[in-house]
C-alpha atoms as a PDB file:
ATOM      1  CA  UNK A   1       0.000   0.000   0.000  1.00  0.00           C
ATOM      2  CA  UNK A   2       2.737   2.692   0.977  1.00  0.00           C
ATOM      3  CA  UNK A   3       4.102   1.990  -2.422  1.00  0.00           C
ATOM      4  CA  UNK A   4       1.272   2.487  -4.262  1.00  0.00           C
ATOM      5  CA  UNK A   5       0.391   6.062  -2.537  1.00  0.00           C
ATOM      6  CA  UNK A   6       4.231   7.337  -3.318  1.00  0.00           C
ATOM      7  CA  UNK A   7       3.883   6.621  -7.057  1.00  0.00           C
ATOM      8  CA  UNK A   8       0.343   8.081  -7.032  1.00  0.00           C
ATOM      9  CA  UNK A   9       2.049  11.150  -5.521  1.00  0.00           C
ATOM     10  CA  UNK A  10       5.066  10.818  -7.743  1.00  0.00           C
ATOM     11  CA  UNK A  11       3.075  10.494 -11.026  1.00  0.00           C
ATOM     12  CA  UNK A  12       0.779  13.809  -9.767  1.00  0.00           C
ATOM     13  CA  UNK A  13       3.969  15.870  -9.081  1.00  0.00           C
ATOM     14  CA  UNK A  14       5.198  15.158 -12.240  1.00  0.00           C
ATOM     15  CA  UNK A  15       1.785  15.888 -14.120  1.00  0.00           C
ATOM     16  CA  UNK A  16       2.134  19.071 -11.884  1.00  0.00           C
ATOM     17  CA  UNK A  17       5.787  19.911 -13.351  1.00  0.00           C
ATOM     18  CA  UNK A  18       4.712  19.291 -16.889  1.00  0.00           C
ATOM     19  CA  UNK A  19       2.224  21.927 -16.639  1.00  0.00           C
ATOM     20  CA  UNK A  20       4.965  24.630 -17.060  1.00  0.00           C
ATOM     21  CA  UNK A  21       6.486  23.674 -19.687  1.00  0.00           C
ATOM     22  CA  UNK A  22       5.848  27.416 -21.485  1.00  0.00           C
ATOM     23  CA  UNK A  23       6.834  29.182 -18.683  1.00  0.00           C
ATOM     24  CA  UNK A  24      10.365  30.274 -19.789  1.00  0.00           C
ATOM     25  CA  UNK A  25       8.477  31.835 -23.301  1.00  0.00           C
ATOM     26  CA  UNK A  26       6.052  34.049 -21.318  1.00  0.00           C
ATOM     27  CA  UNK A  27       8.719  35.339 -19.689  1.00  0.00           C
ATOM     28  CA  UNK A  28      11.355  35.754 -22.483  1.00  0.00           C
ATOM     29  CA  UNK A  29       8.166  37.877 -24.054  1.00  0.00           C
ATOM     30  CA  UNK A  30       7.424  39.981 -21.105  1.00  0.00           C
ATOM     31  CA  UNK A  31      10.867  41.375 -20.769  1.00  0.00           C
ATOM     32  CA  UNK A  32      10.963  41.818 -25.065  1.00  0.00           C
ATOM     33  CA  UNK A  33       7.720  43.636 -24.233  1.00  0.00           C
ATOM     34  CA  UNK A  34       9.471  45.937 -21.239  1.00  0.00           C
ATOM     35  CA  UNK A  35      12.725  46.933 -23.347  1.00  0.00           C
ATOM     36  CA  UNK A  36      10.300  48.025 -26.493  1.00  0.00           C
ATOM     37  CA  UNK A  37       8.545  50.652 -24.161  1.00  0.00           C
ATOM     38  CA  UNK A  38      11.519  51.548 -22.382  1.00  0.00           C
ATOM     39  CA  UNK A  39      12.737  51.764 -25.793  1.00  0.00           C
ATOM     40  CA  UNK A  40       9.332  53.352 -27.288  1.00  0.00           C
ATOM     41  CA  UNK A  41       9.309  56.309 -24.096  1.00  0.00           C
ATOM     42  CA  UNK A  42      13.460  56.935 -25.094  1.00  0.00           C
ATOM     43  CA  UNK A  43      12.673  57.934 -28.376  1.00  0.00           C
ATOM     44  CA  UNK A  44       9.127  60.055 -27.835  1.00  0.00           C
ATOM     45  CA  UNK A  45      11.772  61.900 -25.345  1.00  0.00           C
ATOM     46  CA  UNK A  46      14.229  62.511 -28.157  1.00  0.00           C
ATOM     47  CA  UNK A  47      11.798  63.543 -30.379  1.00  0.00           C
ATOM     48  CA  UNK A  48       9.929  66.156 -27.707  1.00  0.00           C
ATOM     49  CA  UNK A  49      13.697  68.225 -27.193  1.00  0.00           C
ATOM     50  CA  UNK A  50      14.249  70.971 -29.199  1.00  0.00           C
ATOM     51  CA  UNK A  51      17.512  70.269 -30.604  1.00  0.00           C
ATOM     52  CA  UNK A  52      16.917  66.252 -31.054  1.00  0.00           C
ATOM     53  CA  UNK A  53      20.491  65.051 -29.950  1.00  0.00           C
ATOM     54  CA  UNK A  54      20.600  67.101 -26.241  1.00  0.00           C
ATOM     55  CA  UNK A  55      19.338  63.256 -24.828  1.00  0.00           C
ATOM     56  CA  UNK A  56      22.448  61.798 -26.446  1.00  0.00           C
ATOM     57  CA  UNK A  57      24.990  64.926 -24.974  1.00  0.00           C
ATOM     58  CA  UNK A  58      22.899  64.870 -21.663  1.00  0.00           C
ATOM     59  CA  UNK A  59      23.564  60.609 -21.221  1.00  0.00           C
ATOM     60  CA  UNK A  60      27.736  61.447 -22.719  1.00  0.00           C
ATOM     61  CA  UNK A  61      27.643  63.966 -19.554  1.00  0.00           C
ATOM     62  CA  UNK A  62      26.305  62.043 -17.123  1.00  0.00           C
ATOM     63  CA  UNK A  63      28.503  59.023 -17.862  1.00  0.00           C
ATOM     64  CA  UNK A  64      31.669  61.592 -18.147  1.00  0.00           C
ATOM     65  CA  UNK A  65      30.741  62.708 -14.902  1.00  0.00           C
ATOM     66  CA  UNK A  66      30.467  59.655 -13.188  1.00  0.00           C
ATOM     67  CA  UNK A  67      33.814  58.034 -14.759  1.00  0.00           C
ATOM     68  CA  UNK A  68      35.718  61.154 -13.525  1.00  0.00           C
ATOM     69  CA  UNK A  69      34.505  60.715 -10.271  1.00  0.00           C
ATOM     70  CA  UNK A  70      35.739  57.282 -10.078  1.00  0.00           C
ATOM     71  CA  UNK A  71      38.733  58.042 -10.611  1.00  0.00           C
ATOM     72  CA  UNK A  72      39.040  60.774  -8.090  1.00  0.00           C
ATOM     73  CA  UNK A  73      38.532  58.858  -5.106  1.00  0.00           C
ATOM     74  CA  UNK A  74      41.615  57.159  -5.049  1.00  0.00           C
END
């Protein structure tokens, strides 16, 4: 009897595990969906500046700034 109720339970856990077997797709999709309207909101805030390339000097600044830095602590 004891044997028969552990492969009952073994052959529902592994019905159970089987039932994810897409899992890893959703999510693969999800973050694709995330970067395209990160990406999307990037580029409706390069097009709203006036001079269209002040979001690609502002990011060169901010990264100049930050290396610098780094290399003034020690």
């Amino acid at each position: 009897m004891p044997y028969r109720t552990m492969g009952w339970i073994h052959a529902n856990l592994a019905r159970l595990a089987r039932g994810e077997s897409g899992q890893g797709t959703v999510e693969y999709v999800g973050l694709i969906l995330l970067l395209a309207g990160l990406l999307t909101g990037v580029v409706l805030a390069a097009r709203s500046m006036r001079d269209g390339g002040g979001l690609a000097q502002e990011i060169a600044t901010k990264l100049k700034e930050t290396i610098e830095s780094i290399g003034s602590r020690r």
